[in-house]
C-alpha atoms as a PDB file:
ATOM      1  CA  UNK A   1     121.364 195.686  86.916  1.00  0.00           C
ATOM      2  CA  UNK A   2     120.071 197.785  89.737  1.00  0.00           C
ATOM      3  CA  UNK A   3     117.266 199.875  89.771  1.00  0.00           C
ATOM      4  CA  UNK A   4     117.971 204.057  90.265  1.00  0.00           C
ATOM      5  CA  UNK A   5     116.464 205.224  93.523  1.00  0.00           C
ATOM      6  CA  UNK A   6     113.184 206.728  92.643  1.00  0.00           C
ATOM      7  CA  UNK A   7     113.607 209.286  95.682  1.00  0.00           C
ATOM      8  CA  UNK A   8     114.972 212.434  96.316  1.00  0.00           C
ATOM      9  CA  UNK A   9     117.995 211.293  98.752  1.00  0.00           C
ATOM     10  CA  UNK A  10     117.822 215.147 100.274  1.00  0.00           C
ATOM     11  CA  UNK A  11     114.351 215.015 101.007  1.00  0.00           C
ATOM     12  CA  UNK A  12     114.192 211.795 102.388  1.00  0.00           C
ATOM     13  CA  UNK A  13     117.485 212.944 104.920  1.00  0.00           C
ATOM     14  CA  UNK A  14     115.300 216.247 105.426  1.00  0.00           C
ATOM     15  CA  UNK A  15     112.498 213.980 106.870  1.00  0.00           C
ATOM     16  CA  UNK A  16     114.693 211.678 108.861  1.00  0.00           C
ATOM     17  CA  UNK A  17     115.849 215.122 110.567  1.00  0.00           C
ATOM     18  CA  UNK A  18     112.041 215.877 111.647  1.00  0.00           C
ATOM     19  CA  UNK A  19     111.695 212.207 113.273  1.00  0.00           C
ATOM     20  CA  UNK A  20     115.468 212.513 114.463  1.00  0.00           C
ATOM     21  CA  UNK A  21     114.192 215.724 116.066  1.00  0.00           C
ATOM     22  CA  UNK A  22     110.918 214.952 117.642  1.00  0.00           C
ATOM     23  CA  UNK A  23     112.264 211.150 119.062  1.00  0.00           C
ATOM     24  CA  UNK A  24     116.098 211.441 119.237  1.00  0.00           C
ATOM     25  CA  UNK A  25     117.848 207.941 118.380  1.00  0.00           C
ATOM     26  CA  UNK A  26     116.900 205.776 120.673  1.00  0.00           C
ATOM     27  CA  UNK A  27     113.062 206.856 120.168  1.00  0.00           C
ATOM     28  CA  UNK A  28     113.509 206.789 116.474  1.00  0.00           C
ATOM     29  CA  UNK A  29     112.486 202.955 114.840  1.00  0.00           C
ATOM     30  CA  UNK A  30     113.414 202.307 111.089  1.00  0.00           C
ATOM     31  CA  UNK A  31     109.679 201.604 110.518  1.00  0.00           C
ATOM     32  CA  UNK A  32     109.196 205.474 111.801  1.00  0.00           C
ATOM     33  CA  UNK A  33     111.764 206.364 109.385  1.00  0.00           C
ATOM     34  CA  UNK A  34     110.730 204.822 106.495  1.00  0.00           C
ATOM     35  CA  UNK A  35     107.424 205.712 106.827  1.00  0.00           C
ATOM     36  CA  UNK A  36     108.541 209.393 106.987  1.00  0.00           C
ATOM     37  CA  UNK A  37     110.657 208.695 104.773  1.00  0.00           C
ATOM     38  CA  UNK A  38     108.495 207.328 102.013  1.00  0.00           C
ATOM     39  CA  UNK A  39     110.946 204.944 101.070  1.00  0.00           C
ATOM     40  CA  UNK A  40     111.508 201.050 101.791  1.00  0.00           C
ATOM     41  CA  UNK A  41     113.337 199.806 104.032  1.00  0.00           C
ATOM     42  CA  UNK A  42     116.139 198.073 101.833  1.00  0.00           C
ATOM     43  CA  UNK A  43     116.293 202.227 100.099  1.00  0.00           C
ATOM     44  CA  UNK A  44     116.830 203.183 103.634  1.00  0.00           C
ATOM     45  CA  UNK A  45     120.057 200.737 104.172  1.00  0.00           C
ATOM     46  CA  UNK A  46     121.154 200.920 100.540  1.00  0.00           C
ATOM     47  CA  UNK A  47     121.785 204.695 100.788  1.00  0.00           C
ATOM     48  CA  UNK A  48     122.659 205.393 104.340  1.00  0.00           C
ATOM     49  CA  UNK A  49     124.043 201.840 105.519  1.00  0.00           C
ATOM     50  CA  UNK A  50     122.432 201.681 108.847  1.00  0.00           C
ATOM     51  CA  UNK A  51     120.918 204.016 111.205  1.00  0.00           C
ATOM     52  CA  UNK A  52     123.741 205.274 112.785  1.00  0.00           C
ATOM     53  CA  UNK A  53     125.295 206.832 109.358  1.00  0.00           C
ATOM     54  CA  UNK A  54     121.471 208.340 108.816  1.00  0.00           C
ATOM     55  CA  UNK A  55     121.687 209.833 112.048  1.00  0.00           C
ATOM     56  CA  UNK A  56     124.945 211.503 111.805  1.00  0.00           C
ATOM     57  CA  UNK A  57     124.128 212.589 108.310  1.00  0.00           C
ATOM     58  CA  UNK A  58     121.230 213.738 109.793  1.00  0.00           C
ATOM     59  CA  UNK A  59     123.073 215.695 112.382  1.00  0.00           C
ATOM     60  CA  UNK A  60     125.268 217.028 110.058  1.00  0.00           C
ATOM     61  CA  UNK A  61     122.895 218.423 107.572  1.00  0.00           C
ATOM     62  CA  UNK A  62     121.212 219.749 110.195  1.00  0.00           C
ATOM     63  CA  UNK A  63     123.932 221.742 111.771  1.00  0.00           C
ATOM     64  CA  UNK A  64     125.417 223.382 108.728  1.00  0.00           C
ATOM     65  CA  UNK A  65     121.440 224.194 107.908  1.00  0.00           C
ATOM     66  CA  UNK A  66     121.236 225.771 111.084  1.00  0.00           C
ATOM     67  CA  UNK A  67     124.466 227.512 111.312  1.00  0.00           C
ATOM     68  CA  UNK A  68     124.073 228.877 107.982  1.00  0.00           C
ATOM     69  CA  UNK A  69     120.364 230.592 108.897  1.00  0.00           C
ATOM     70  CA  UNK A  70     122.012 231.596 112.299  1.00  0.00           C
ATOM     71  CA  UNK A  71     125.078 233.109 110.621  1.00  0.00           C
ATOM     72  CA  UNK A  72     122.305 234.965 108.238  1.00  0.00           C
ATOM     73  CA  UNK A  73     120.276 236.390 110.836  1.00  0.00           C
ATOM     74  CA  UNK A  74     123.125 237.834 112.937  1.00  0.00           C
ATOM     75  CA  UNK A  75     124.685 239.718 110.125  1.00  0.00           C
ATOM     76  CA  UNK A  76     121.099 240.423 108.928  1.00  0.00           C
ATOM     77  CA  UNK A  77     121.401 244.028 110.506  1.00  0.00           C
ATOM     78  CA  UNK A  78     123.774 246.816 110.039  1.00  0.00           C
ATOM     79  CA  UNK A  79     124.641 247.204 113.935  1.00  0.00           C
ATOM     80  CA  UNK A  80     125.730 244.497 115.390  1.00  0.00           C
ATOM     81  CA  UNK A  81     123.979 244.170 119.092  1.00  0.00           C
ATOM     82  CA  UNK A  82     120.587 243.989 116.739  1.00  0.00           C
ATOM     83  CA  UNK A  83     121.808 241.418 114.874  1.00  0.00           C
ATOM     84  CA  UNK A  84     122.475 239.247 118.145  1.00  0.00           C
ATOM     85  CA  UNK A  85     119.312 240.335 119.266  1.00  0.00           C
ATOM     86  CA  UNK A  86     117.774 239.081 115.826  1.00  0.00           C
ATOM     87  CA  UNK A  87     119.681 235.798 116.290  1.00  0.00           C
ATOM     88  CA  UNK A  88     117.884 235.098 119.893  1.00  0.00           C
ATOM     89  CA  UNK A  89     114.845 236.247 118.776  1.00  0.00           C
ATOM     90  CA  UNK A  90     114.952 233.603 115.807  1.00  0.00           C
ATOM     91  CA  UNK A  91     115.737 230.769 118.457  1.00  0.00           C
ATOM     92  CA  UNK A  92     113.122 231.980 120.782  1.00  0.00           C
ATOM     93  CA  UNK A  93     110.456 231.713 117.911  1.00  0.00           C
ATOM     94  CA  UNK A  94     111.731 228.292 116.939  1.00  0.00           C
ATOM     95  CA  UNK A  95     112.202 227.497 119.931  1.00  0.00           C
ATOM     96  CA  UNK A  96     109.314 224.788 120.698  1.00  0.00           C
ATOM     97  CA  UNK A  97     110.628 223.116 117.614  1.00  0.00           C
ATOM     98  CA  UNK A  98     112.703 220.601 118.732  1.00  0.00           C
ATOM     99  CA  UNK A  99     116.381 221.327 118.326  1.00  0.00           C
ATOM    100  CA  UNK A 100     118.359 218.161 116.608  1.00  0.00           C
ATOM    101  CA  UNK A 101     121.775 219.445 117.312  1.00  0.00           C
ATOM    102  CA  UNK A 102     120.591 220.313 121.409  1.00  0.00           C
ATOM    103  CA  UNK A 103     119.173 216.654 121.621  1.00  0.00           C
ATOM    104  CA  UNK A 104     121.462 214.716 119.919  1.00  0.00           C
ATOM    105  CA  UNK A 105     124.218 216.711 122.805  1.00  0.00           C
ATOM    106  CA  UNK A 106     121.608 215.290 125.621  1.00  0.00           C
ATOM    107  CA  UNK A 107     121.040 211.597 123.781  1.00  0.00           C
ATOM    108  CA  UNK A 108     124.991 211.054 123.575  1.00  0.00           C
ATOM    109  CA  UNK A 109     127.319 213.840 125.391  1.00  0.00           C
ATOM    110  CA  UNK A 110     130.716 213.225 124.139  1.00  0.00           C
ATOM    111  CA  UNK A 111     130.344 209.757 123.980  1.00  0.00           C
ATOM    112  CA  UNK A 112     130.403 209.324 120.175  1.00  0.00           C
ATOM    113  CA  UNK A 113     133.408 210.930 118.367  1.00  0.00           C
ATOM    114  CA  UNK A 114     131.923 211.723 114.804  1.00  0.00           C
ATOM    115  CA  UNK A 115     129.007 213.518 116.810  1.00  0.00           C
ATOM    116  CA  UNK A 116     131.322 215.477 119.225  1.00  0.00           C
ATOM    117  CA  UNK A 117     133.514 216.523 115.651  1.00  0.00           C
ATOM    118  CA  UNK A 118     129.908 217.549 114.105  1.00  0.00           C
ATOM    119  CA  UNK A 119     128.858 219.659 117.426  1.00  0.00           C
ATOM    120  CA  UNK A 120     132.908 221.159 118.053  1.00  0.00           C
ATOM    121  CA  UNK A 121     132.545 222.376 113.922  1.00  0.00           C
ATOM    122  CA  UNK A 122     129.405 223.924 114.202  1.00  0.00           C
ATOM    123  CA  UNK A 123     130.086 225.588 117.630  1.00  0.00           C
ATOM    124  CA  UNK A 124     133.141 226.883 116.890  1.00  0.00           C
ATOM    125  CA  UNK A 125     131.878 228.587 113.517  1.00  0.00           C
ATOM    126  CA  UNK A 126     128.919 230.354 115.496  1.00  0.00           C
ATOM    127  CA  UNK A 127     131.303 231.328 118.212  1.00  0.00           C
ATOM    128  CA  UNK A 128     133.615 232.773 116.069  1.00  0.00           C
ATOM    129  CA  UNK A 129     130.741 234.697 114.040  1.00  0.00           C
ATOM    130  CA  UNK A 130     129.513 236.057 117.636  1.00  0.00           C
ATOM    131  CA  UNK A 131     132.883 236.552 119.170  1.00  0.00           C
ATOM    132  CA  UNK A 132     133.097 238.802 115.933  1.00  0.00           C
ATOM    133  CA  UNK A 133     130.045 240.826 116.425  1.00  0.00           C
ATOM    134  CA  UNK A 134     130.360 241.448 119.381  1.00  0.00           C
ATOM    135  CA  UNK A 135     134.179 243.452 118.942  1.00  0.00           C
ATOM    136  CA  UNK A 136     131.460 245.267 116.785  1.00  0.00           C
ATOM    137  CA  UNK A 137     128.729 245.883 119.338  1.00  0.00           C
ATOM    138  CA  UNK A 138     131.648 246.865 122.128  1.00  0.00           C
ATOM    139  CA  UNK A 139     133.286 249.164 119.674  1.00  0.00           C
ATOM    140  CA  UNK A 140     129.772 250.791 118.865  1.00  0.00           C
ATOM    141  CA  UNK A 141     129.389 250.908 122.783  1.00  0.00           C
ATOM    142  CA  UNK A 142     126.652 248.432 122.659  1.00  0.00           C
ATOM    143  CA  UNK A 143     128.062 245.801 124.621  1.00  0.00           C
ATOM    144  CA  UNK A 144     130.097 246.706 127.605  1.00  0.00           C
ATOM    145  CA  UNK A 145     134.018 246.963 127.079  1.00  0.00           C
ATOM    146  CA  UNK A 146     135.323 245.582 129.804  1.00  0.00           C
ATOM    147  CA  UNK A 147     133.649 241.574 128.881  1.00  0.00           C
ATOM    148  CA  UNK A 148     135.732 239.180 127.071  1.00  0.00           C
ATOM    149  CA  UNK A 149     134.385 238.725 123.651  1.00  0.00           C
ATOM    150  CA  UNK A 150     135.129 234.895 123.536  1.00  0.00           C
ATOM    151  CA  UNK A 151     132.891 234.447 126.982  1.00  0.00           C
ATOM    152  CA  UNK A 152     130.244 236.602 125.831  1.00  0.00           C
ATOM    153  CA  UNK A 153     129.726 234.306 122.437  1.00  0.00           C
ATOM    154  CA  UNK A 154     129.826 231.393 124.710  1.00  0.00           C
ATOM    155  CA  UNK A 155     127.588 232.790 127.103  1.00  0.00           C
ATOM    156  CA  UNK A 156     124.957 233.615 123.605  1.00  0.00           C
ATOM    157  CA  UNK A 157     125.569 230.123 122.561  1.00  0.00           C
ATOM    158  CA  UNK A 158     124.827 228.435 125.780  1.00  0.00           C
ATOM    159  CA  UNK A 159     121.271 230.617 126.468  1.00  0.00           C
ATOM    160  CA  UNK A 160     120.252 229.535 123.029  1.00  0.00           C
ATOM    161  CA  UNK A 161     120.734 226.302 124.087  1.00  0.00           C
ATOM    162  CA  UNK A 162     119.174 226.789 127.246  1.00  0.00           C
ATOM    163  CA  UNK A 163     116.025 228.597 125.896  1.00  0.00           C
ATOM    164  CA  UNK A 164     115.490 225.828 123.181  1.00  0.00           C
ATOM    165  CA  UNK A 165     115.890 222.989 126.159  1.00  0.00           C
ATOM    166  CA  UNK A 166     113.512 225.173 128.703  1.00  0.00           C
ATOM    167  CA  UNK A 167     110.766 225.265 125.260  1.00  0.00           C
ATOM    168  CA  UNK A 168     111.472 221.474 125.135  1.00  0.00           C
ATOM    169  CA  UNK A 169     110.905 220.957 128.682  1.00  0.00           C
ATOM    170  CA  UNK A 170     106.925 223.004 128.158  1.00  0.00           C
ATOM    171  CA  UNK A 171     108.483 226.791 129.117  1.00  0.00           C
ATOM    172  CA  UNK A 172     105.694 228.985 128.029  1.00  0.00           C
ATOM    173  CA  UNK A 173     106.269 231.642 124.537  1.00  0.00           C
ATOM    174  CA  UNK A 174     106.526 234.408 127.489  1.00  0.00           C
ATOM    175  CA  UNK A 175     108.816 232.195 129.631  1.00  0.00           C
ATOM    176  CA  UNK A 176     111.068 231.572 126.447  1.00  0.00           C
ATOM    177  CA  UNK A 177     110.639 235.640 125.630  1.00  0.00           C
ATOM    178  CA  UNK A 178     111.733 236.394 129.185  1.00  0.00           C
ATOM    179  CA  UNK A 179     114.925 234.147 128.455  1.00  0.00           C
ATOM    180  CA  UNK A 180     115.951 235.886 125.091  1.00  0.00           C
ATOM    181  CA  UNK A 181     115.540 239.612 126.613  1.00  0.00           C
ATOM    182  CA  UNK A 182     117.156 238.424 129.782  1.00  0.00           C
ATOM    183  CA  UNK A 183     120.118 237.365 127.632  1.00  0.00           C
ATOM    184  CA  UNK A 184     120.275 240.187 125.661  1.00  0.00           C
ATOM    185  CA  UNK A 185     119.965 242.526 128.814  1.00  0.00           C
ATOM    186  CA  UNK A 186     122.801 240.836 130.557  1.00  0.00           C
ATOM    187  CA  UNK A 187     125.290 242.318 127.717  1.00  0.00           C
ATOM    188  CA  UNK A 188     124.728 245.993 128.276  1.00  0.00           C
END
């Protein structure tokens, strides 16, 4: 009869995301994992098969966690250009935290097909949220009429990208400031 796992299966994945984040794959050992972990090693393969399938669960928990507290903070406010300027504020102060869904993109490009499906889902539900406000903001007269809504949301998506790989790479809090109000500037 096997024993029930005497560990919290989302809190051990939720841990495997820090290391995931902080070493990517190839920098990431099972011994690292486990220990973060705080389970054995025959818990690790039991429940997630290998460390692939933790990975991409990994990935994937961490993009719908992220896309949900991105979706949050840009229809935190009422007006819509302040609720884009909330949402690259948030990624500027997170921004020296290392971004899983940003490195994983680096680590493997398209090159792995369940990743790629992970990265195309979560883009295209941000871009879709920010194509969205930002009809609002150009409606409001916020954001200047005469730029395509669709290139505007992919030109948000790609600075927040950008600002989280320029904090990776040792940009300053300033430096990473400078980014977010450049972004934000380039809209009016």
């Amino acid at each position: 009869m096997a024993r029930p796992k005497a560990f919290n299966k989302d809190e051990a994945l939720d841990a495997a995301i820090g290391v995931f984040r902080e070493h990517g794959f190839a920098g990431t050992s099972a011994g690292m994992l486990t220990d973060a972990m705080k389970i054995g090693r025959q818990s690790l393969y039991d429940t997630f098969h290998d460390k692939w399938d933790l990975y991409r669960a990994a990935v994937q928990r961490y993009a719908e966690t992220e896309i949900h507290a991105h979706l949050a903070t840009l229809r935190s406010q009422p007006k819509a250009r302040d609720g884009i300027q909330r949402l690259i504020a948030r990624v500027v102060a997170d921004a020296h935290t290392p971004c899983l869904g940003v490195g994983s993109i680096c680590e493997f490009g398209h090159g792995r097909a369940d990743l790629t499906q992970i990265h195309h889902d979560a883009a295209r539900v941000l871009e879709d949220a920010l194509t969205a406000r930002i009809k609002e903001a150009q409606a409001d007269g916020d954001i200047a009429p005469d730029l395509d809504p669709k290139h505007v949301a992919g030109f948000v998506s790609a600075n927040i990208a950008g600002i989280r790989i320029a904090a990776r790479s040792g940009a300053s809090a300033g430096d990473l400031q400078a980014l977010g109000n450049l972004a934000l500037r380039v809209l009016a």
